[in-house]
PDB file of N, CA and C in Angstrom:
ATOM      1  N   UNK A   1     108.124 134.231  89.531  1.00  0.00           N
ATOM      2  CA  UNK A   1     108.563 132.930  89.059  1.00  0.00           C
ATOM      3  C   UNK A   1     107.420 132.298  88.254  1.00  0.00           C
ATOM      4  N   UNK A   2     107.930 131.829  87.353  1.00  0.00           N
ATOM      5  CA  UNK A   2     106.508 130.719  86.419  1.00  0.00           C
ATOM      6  C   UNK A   2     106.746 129.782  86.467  1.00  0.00           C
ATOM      7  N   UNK A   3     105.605 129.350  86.103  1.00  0.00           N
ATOM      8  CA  UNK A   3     105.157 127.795  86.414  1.00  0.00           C
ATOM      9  C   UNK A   3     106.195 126.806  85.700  1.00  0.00           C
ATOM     10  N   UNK A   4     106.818 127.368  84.159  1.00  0.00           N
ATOM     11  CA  UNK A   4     107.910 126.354  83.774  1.00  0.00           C
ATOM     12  C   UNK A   4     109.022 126.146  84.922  1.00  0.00           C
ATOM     13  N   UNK A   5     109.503 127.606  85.581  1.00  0.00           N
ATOM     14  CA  UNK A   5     110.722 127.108  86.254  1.00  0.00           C
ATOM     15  C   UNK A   5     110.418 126.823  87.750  1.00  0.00           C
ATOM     16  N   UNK A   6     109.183 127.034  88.136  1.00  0.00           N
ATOM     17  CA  UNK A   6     108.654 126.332  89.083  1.00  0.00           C
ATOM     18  C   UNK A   6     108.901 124.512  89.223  1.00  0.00           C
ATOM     19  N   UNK A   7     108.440 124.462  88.189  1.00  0.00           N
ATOM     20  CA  UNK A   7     108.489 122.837  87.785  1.00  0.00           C
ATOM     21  C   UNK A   7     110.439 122.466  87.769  1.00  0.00           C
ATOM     22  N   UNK A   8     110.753 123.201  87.617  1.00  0.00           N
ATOM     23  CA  UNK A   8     112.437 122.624  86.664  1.00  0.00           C
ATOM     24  C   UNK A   8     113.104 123.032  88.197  1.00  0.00           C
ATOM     25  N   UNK A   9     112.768 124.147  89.073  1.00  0.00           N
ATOM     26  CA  UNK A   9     113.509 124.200  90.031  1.00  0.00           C
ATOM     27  C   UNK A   9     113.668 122.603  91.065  1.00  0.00           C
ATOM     28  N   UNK A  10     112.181 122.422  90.866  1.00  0.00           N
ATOM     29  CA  UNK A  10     112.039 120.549  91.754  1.00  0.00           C
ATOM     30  C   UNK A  10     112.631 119.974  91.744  1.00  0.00           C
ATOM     31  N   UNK A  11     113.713 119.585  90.411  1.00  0.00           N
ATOM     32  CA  UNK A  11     114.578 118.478  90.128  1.00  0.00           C
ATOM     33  C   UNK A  11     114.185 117.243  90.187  1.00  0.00           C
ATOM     34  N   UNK A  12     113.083 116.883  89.915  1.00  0.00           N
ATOM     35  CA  UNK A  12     112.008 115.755  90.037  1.00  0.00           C
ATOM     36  C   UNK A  12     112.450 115.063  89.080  1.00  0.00           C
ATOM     37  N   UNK A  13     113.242 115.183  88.016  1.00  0.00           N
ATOM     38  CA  UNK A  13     113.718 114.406  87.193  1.00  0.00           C
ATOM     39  C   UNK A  13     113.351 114.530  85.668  1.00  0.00           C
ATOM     40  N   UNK A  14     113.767 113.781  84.694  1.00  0.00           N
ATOM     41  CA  UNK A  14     113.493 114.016  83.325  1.00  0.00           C
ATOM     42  C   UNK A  14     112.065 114.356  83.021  1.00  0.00           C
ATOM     43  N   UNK A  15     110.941 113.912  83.565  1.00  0.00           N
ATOM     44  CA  UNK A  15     109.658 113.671  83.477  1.00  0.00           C
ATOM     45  C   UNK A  15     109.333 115.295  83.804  1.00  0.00           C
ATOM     46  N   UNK A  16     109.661 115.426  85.128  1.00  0.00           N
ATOM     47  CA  UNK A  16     109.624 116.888  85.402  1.00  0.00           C
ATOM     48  C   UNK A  16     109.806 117.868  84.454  1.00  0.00           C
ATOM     49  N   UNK A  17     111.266 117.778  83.898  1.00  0.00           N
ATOM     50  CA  UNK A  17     111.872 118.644  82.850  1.00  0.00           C
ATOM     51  C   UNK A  17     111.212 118.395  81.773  1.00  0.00           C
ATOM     52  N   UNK A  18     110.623 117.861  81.124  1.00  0.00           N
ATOM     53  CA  UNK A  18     109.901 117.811  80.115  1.00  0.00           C
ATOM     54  C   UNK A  18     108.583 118.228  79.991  1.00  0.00           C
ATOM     55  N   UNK A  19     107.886 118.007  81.256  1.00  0.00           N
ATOM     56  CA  UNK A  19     106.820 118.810  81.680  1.00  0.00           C
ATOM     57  C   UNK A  19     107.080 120.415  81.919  1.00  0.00           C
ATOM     58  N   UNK A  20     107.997 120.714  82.503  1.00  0.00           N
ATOM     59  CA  UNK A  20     108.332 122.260  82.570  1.00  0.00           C
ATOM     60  C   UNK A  20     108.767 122.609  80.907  1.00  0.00           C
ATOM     61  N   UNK A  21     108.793 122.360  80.383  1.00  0.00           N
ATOM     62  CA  UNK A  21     109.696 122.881  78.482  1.00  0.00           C
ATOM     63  C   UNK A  21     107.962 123.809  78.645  1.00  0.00           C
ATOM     64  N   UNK A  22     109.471 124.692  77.787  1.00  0.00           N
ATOM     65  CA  UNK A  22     108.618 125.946  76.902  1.00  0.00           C
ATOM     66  C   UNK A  22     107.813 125.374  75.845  1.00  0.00           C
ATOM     67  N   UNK A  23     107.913 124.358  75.545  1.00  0.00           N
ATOM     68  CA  UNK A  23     107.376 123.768  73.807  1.00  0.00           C
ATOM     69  C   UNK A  23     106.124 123.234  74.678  1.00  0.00           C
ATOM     70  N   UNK A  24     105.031 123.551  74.225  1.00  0.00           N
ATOM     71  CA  UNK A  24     104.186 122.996  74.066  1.00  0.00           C
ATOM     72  C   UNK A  24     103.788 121.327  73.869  1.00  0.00           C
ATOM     73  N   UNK A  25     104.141 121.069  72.922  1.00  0.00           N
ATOM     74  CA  UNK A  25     104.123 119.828  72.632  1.00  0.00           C
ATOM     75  C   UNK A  25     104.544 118.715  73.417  1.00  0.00           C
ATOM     76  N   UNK A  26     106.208 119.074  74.379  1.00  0.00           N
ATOM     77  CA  UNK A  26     107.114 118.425  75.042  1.00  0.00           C
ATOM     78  C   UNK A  26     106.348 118.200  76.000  1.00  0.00           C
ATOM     79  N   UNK A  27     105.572 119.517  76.805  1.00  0.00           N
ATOM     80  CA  UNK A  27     105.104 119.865  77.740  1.00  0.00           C
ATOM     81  C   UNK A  27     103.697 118.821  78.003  1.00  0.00           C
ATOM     82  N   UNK A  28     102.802 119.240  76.879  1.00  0.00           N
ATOM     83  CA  UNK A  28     101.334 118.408  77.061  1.00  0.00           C
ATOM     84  C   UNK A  28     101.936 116.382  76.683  1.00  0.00           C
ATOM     85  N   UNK A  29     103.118 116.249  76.105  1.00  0.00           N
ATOM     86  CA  UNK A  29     103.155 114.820  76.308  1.00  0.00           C
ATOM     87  C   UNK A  29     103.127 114.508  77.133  1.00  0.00           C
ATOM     88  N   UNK A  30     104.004 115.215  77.852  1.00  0.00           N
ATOM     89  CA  UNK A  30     104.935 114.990  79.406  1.00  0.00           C
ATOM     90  C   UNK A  30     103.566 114.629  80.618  1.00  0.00           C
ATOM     91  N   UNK A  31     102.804 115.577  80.397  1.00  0.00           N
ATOM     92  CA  UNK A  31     101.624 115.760  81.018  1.00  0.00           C
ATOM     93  C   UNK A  31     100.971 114.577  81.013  1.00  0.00           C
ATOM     94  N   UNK A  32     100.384 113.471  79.571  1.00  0.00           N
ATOM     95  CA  UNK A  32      99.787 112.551  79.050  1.00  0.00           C
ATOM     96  C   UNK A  32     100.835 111.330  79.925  1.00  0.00           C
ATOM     97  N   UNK A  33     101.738 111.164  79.492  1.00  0.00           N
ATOM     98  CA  UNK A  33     102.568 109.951  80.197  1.00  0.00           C
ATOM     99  C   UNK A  33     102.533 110.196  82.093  1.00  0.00           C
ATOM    100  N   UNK A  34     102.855 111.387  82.369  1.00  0.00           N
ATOM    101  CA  UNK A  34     102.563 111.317  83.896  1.00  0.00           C
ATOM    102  C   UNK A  34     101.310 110.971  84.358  1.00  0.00           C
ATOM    103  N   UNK A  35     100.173 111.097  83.835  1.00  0.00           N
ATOM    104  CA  UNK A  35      98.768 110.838  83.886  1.00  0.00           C
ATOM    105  C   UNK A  35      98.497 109.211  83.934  1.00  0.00           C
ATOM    106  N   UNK A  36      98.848 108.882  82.415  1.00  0.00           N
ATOM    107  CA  UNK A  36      99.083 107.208  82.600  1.00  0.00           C
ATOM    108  C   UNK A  36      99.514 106.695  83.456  1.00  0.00           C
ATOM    109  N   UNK A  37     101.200 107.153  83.745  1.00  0.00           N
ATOM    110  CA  UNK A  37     101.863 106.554  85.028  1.00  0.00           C
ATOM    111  C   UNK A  37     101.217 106.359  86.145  1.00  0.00           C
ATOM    112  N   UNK A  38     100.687 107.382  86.515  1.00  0.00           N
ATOM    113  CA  UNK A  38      99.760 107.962  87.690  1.00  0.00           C
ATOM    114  C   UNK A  38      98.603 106.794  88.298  1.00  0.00           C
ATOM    115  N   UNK A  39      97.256 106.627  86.572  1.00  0.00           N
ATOM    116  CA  UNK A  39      96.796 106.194  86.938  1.00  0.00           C
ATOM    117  C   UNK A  39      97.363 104.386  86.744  1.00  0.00           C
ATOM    118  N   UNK A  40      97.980 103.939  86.582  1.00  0.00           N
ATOM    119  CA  UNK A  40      98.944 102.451  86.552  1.00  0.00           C
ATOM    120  C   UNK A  40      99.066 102.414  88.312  1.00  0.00           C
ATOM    121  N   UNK A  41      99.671 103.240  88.678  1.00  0.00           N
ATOM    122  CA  UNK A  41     100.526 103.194  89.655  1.00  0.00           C
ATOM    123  C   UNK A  41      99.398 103.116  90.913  1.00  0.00           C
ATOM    124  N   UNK A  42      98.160 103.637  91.018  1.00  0.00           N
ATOM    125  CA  UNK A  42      96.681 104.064  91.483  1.00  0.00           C
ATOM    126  C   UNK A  42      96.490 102.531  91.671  1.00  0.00           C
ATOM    127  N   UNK A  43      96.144 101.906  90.582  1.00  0.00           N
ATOM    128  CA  UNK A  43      95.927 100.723  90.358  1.00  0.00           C
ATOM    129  C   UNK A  43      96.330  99.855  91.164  1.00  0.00           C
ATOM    130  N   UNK A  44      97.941  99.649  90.591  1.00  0.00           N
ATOM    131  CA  UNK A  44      98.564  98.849  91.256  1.00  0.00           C
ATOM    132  C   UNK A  44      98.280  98.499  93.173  1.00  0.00           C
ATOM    133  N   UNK A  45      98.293 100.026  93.495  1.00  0.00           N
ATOM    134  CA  UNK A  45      98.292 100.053  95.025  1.00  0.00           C
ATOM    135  C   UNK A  45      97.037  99.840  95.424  1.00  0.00           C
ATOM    136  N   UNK A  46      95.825 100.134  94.923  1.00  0.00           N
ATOM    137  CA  UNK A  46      94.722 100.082  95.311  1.00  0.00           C
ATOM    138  C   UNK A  46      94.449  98.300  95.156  1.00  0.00           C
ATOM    139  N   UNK A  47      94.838  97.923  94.377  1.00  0.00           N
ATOM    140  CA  UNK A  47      95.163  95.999  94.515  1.00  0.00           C
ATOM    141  C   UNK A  47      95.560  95.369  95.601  1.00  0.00           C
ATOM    142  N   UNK A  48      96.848  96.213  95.599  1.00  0.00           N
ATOM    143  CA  UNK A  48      97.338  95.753  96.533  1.00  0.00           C
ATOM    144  C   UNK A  48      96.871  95.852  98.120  1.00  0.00           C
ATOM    145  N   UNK A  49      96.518  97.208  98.486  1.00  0.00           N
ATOM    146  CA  UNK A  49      95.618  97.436  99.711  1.00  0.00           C
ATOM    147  C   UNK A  49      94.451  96.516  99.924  1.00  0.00           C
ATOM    148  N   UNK A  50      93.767  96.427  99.055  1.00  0.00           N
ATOM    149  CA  UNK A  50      92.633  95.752  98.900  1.00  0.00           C
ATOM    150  C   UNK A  50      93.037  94.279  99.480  1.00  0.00           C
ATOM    151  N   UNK A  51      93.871  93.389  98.347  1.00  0.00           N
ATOM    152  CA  UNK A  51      94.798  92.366  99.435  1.00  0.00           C
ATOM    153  C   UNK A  51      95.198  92.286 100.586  1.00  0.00           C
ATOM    154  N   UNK A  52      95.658  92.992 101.032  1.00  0.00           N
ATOM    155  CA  UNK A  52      96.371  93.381 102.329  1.00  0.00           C
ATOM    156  C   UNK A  52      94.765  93.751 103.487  1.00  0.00           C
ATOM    157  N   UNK A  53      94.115  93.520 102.802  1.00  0.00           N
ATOM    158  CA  UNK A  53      92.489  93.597 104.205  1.00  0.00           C
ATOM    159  C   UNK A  53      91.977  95.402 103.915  1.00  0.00           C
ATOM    160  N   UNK A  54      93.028  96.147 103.680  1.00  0.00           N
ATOM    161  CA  UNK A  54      92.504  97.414 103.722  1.00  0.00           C
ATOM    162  C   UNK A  54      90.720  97.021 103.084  1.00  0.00           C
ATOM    163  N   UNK A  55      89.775  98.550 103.843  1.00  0.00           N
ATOM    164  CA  UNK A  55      88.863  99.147 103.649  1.00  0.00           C
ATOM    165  C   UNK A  55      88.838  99.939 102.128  1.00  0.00           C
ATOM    166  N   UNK A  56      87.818  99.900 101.803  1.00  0.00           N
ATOM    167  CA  UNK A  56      86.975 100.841 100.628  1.00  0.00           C
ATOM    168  C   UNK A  56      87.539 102.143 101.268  1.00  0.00           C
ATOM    169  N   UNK A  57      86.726 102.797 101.996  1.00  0.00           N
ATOM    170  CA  UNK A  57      86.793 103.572 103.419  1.00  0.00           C
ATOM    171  C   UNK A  57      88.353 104.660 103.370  1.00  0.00           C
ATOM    172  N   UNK A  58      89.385 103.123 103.795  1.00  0.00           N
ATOM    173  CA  UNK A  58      90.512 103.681 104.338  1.00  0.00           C
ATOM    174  C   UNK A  58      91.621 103.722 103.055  1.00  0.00           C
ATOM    175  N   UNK A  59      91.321 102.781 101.913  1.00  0.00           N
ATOM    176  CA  UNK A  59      92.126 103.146 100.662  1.00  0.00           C
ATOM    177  C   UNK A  59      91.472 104.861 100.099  1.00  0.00           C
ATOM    178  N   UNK A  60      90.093 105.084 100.213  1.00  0.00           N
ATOM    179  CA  UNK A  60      89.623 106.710  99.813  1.00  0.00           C
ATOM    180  C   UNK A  60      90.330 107.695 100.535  1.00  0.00           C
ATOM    181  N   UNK A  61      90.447 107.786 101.792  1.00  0.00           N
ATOM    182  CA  UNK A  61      91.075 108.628 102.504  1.00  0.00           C
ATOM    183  C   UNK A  61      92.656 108.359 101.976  1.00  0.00           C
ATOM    184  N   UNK A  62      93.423 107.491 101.933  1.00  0.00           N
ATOM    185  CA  UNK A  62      94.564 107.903 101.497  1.00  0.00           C
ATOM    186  C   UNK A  62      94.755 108.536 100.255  1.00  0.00           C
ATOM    187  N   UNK A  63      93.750 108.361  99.275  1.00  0.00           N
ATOM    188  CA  UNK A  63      93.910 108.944  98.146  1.00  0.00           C
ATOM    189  C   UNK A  63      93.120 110.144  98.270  1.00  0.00           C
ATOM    190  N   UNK A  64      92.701 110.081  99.541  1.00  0.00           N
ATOM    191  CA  UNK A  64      91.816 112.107  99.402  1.00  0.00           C
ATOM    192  C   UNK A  64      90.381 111.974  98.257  1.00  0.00           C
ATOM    193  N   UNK A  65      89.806 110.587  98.219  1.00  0.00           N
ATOM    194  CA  UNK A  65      88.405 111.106  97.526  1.00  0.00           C
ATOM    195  C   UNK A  65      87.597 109.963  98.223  1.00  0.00           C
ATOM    196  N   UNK A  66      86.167 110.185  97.862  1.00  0.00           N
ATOM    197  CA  UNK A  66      85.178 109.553  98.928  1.00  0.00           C
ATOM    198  C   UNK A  66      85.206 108.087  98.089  1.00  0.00           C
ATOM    199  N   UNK A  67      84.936 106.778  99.589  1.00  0.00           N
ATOM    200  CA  UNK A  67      84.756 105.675  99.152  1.00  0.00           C
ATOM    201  C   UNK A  67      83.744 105.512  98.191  1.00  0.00           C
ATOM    202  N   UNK A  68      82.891 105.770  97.836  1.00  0.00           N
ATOM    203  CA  UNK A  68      82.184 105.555  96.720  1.00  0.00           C
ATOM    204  C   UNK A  68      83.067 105.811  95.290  1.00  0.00           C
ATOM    205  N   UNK A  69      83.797 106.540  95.092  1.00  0.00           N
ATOM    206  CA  UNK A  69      84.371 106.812  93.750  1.00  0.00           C
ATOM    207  C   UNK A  69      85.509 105.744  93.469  1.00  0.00           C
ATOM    208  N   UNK A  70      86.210 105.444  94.603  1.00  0.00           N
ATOM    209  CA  UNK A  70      87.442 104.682  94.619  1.00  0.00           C
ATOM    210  C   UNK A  70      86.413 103.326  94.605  1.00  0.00           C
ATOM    211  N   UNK A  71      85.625 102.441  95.270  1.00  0.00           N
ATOM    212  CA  UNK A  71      84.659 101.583  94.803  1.00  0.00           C
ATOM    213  C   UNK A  71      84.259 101.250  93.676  1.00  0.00           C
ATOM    214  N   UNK A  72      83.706 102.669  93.132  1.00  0.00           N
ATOM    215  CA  UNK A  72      82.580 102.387  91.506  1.00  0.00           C
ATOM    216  C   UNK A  72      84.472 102.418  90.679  1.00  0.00           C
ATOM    217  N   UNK A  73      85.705 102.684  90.608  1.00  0.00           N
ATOM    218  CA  UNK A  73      86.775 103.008  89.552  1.00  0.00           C
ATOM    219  C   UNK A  73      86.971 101.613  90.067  1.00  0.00           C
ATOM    220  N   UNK A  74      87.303 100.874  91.162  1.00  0.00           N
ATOM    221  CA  UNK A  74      87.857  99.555  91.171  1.00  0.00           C
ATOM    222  C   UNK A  74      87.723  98.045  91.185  1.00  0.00           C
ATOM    223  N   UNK A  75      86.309  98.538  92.085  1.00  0.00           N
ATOM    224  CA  UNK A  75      85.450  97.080  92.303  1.00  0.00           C
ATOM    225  C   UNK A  75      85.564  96.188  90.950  1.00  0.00           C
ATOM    226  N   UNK A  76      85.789  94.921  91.327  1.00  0.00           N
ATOM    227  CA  UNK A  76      85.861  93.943  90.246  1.00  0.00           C
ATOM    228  C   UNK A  76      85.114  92.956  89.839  1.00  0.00           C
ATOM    229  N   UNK A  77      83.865  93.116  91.219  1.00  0.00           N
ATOM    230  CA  UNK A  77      82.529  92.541  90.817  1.00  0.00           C
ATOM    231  C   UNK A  77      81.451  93.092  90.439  1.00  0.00           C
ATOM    232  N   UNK A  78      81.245  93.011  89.240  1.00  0.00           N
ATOM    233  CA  UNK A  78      80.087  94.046  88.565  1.00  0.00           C
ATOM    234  C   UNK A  78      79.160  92.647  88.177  1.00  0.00           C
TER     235      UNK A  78
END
């Protein structure tokens, strides 16, 4: 099985399917807009946790990388 119909078997939706295309082009957009989305969406929640009392600490572990990185990408007092 390859990685296009790997992707297209998911049914993850248009985003998916456009990321799985044979075309090149379709493919690396698809890639660029999920990335954006991605990091928007990062954002958003890491705001929001942050509000909500969450930890440096305990927002890193949900995202699987060490509090220092999620800190130095968000902190808003420089």
């Amino acid at each position: 099985m390859t990685l296009v119909s790997e992707l297209s078997d998911r049914s993850l939706g248009p985003a998916a399917d456009a990321a799985a295309s044979a075309d090149p082009a379709v493919g690396l957009r698809a890639v660029h807009a999920l990335q954006r989305l991605q990091e928007r969406l990062e954002a958003i929640h890491v705001a929001n946790a942050r509000e909500q009392g969450w930890s440096w600490q305990a927002i890193a572990g949900a995202l699987g990388v060490s509090r220092q990185a999620v800190h130095q990408k968000y902190n808003r007092r420089r």
